[in-house]
N, C-alpha and C. Protein backbone atom coordinates (compact mmCIF):
# COMPACT_ATOMS: atom_id res chain seq x y z
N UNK A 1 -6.71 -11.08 1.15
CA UNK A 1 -7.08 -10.08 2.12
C UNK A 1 -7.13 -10.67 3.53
N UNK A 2 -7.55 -11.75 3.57
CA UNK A 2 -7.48 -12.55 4.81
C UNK A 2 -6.26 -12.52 5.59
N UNK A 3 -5.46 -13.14 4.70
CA UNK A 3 -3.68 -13.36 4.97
C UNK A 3 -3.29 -11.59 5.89
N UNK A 4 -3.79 -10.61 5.07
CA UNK A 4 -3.25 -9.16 5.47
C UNK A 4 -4.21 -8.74 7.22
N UNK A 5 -5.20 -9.75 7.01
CA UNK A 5 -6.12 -9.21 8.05
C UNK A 5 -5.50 -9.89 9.55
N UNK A 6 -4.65 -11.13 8.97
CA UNK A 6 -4.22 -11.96 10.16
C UNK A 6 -2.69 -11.57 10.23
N UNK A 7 -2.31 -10.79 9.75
CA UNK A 7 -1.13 -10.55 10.21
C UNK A 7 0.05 -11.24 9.64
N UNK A 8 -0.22 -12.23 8.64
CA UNK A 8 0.44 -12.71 7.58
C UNK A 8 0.93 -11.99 6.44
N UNK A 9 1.67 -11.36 6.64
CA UNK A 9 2.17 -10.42 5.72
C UNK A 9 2.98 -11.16 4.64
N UNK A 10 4.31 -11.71 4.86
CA UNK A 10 4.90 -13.00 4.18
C UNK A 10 3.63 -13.94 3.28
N UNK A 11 3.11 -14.41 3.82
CA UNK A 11 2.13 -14.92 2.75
C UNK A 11 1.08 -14.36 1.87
N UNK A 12 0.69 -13.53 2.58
CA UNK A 12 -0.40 -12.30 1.81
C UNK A 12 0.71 -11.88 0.34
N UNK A 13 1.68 -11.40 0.90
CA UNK A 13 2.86 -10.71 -0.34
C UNK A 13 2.77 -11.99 -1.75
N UNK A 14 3.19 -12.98 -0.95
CA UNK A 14 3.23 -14.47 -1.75
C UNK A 14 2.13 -14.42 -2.56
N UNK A 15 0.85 -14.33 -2.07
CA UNK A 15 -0.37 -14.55 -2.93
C UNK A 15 -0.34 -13.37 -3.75
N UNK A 16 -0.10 -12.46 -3.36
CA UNK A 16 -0.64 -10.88 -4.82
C UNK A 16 0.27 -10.74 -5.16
N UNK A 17 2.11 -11.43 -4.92
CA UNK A 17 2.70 -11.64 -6.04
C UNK A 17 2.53 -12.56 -6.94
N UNK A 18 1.77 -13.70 -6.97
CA UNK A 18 1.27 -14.82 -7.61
C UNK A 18 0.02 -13.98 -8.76
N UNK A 19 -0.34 -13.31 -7.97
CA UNK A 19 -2.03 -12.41 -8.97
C UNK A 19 -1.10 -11.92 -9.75
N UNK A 20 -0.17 -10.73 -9.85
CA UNK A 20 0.57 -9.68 -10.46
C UNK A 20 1.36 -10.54 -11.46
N UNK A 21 1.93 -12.01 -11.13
CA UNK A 21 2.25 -12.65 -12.20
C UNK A 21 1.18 -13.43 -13.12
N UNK A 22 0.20 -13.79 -12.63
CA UNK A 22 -0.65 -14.04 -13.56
C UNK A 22 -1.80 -13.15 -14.19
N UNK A 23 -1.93 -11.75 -13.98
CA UNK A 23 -2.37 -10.78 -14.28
C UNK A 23 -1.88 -9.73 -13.92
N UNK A 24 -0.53 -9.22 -15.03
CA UNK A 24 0.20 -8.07 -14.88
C UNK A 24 -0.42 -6.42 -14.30
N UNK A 25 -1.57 -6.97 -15.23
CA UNK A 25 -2.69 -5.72 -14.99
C UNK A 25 -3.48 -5.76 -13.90
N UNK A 26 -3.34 -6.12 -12.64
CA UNK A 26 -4.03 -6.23 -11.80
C UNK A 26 -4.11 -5.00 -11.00
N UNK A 27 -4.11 -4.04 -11.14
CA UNK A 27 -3.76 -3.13 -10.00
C UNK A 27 -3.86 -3.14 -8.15
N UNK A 28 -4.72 -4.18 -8.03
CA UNK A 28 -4.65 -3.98 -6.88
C UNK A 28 -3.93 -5.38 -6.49
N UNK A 29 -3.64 -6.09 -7.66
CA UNK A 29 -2.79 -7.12 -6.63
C UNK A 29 -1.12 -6.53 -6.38
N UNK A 30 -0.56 -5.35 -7.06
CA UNK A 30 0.69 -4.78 -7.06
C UNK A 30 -0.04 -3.88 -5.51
N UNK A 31 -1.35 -3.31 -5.54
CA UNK A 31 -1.37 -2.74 -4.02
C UNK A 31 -1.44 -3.81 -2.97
N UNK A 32 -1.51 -4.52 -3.57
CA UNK A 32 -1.58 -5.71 -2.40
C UNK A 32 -0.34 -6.34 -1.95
N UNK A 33 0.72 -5.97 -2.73
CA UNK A 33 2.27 -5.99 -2.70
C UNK A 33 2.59 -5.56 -1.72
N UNK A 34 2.28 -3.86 -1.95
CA UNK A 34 2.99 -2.97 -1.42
C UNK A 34 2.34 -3.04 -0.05
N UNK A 35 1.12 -3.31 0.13
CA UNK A 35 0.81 -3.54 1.86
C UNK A 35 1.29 -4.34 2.51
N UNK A 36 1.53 -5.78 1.61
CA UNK A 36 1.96 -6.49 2.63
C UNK A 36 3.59 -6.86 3.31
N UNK A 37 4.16 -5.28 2.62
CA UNK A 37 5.21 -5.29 2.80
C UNK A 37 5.29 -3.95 4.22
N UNK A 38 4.63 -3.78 4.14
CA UNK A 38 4.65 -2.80 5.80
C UNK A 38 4.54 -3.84 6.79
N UNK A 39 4.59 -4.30 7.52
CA UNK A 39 4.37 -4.85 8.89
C UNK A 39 4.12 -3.71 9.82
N UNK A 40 2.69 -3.45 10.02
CA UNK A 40 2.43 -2.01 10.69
C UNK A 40 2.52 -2.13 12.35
N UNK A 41 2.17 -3.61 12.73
CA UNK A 41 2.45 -4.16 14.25
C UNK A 41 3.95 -4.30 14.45
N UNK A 42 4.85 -4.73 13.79
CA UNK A 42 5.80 -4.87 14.04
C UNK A 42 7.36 -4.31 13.83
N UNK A 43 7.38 -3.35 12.50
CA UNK A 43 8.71 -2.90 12.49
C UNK A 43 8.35 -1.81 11.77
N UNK A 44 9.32 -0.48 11.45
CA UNK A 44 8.92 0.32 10.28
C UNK A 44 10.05 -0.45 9.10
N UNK A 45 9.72 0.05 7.81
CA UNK A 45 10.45 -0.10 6.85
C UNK A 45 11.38 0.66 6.53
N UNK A 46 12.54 -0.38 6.07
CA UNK A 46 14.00 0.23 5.58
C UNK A 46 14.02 0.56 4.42
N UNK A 47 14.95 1.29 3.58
CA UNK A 47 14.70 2.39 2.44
C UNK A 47 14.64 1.47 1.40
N UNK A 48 15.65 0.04 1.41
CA UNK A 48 14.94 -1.07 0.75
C UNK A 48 13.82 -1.50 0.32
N UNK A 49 12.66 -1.69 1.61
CA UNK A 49 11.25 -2.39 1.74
C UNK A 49 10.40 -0.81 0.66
N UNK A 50 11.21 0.13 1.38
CA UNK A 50 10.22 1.69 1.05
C UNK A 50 10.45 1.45 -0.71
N UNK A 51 11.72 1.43 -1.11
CA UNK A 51 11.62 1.23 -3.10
C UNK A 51 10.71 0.41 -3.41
N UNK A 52 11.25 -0.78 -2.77
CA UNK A 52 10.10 -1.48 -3.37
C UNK A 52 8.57 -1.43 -3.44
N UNK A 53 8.11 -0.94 -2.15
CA UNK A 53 6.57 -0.65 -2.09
C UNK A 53 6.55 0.50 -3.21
N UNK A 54 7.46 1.56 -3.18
CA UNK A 54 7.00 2.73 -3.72
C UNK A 54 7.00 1.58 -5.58
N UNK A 55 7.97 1.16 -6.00
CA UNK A 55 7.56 0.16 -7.20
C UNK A 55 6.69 0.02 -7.77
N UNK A 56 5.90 -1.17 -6.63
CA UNK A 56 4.47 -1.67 -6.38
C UNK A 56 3.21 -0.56 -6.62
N UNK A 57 3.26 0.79 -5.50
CA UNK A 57 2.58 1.42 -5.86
C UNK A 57 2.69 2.05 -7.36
N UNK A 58 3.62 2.25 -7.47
CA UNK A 58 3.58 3.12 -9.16
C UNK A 58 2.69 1.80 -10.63
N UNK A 59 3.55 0.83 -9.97
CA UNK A 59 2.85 -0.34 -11.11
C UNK A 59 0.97 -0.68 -10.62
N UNK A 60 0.86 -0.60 -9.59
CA UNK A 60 -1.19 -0.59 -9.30
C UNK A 60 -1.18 0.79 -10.03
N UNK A 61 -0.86 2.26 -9.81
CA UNK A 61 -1.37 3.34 -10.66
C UNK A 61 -1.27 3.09 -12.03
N UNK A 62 -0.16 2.36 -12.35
CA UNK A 62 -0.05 2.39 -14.35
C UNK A 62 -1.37 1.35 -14.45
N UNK A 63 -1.38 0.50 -13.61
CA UNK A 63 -2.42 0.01 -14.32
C UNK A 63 -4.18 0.30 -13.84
N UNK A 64 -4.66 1.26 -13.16
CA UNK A 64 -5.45 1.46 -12.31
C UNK A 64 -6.76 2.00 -13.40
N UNK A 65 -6.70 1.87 -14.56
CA UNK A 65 -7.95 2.49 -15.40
C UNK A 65 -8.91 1.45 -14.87
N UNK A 66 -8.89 0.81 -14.79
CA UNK A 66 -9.98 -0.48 -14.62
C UNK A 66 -10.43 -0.63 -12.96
N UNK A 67 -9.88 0.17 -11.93
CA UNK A 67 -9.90 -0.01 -11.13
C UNK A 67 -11.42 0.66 -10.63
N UNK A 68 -12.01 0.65 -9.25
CA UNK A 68 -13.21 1.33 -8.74
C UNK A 68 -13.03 2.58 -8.05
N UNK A 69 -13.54 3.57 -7.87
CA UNK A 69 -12.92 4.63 -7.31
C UNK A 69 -12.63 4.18 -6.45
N UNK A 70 -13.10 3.02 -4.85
CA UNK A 70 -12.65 3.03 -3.50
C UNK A 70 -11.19 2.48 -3.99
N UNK A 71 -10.96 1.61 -4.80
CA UNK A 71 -9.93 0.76 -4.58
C UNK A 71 -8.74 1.48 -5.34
N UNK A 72 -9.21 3.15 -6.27
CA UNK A 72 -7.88 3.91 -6.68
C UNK A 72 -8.20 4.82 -5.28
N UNK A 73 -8.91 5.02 -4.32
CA UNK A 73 -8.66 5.43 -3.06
C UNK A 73 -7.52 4.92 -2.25
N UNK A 74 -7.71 3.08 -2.23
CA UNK A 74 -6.77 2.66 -1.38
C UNK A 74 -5.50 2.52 -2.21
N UNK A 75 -5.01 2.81 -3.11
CA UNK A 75 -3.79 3.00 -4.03
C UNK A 75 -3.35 4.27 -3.47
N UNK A 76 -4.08 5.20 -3.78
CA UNK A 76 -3.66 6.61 -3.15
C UNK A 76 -2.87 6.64 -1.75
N UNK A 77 -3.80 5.99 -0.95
CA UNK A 77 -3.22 6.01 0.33
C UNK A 77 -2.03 5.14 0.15
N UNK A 78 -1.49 3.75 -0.08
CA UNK A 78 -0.66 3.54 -0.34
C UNK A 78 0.90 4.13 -0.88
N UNK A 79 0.36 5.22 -1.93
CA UNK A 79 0.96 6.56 -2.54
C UNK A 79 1.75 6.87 -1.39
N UNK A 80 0.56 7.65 -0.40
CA UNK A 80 0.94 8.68 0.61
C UNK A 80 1.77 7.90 1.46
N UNK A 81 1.65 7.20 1.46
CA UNK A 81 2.86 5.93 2.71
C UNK A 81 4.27 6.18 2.02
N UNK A 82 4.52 5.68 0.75
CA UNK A 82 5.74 5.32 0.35
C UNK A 82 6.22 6.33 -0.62
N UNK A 83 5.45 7.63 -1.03
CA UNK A 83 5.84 8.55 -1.74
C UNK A 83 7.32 9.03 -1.48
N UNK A 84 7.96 9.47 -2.08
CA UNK A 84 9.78 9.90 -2.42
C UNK A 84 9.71 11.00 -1.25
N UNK A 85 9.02 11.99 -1.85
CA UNK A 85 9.05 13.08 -0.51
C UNK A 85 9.61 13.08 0.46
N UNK A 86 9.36 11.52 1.55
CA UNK A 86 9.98 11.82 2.80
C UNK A 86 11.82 11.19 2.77
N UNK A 87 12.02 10.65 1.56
CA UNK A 87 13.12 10.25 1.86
C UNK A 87 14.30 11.68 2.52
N UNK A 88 15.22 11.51 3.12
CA UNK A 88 15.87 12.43 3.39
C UNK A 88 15.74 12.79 5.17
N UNK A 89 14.36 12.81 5.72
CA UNK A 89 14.35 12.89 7.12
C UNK A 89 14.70 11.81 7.64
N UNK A 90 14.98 12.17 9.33
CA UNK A 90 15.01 11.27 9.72
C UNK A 90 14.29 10.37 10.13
N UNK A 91 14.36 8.37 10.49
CA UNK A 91 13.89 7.50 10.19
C UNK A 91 12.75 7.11 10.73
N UNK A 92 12.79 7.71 12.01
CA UNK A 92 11.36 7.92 12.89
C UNK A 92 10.17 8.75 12.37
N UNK A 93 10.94 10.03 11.95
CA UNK A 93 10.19 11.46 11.50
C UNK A 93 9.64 10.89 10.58
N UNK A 94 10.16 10.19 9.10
CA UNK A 94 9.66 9.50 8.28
C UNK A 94 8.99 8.34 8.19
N UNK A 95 8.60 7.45 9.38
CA UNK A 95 7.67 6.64 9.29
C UNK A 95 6.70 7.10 9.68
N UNK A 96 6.88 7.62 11.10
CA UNK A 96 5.91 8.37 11.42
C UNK A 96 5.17 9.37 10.49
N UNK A 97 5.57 10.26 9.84
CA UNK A 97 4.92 11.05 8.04
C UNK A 97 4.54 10.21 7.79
N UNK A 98 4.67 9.04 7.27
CA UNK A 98 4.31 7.98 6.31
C UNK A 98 2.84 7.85 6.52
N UNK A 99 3.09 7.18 7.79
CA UNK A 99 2.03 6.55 8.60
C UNK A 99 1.13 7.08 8.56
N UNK A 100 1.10 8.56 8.88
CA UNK A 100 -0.08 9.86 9.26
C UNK A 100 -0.56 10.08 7.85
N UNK A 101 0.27 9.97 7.23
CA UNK A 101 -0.08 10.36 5.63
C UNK A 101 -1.14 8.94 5.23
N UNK A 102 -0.82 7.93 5.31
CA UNK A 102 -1.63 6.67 5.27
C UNK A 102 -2.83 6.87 5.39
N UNK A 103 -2.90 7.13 6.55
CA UNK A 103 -4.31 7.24 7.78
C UNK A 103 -4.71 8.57 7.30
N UNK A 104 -4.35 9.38 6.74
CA UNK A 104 -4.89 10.48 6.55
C UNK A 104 -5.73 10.05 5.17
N UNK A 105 -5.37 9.15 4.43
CA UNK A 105 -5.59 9.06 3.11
C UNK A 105 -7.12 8.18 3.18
N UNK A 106 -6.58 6.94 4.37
CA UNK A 106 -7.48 6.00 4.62
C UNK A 106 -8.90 6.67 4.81
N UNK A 107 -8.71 7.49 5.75
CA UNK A 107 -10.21 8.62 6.43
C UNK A 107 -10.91 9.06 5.08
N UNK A 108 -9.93 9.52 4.09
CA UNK A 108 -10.49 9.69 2.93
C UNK A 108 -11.70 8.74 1.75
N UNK A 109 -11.15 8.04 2.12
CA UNK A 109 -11.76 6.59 1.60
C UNK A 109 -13.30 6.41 3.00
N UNK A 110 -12.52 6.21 3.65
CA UNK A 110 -13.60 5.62 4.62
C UNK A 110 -15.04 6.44 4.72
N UNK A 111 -14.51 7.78 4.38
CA UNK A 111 -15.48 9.34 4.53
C UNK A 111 -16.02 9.17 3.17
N UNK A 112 -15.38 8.43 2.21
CA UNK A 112 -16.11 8.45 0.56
C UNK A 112 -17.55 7.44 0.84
N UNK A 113 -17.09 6.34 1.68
CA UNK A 113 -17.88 4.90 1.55
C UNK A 113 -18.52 4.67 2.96
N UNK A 114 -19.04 5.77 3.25
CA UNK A 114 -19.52 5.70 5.14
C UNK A 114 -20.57 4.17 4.78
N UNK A 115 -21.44 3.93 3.98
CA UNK A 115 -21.89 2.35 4.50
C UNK A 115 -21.56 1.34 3.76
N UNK A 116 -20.14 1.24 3.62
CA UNK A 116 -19.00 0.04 3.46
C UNK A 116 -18.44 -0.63 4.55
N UNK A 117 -18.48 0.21 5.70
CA UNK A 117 -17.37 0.43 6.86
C UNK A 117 -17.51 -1.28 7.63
């Protein structure tokens, strides 16, 4: 989480692909995939980066029984980022959806856990 907090995305990915291989069932280390494959400061994602997150997210939901409600919250939102839906618009229109959809999801979470924040 550190790695994702500093902007290390490349290495963050490295580490919760390391969890996901040594605990298939991890669900949140496959969400931890799929985040650290956005670079939200720096670029949007190509329909490439988007399969694969969307992947990631589907494999944290298969395995998400074990998970806490906040943390099948932040799966969800993940969902709403890379869901199929927007494929087809165009590439702006669709990050931008993505994005709003994210943040829309995040508020959700954040509004579940007001003294987590």
């Amino acid at each position: 989480m550190a790695l994702l907090h500093s902007f290390w995305y490349e290495e963050a990915e490295k580490e919760f692909v390391q969890i996901a291989k040594d605990d298939s069932h991890c669900a949140m280390a496959h969400w931890g995939v799929a985040m650290s494959l956005w670079h939200q400061l720096w670029n949007q994602p190509d329909a490439k980066v988007v399969a694969r997150g969307w992947s990631e997210v589907r494999a944290a939901e298969k395995n998400q029984g074990k998970a806490t409600a906040r943390e099948r919250g932040y799966i969800a939102a993940m969902h709403a980022f890379y869901r199929k839906s927007f494929y087809g618009n165009s590439r702006k229109h669709d990050h931008e959806a993505r994005a709003q959809a994210y943040s829309d999801a995040m508020k959700k979470v954040y509004d579940s856990y007001p003294d987590e924040s």
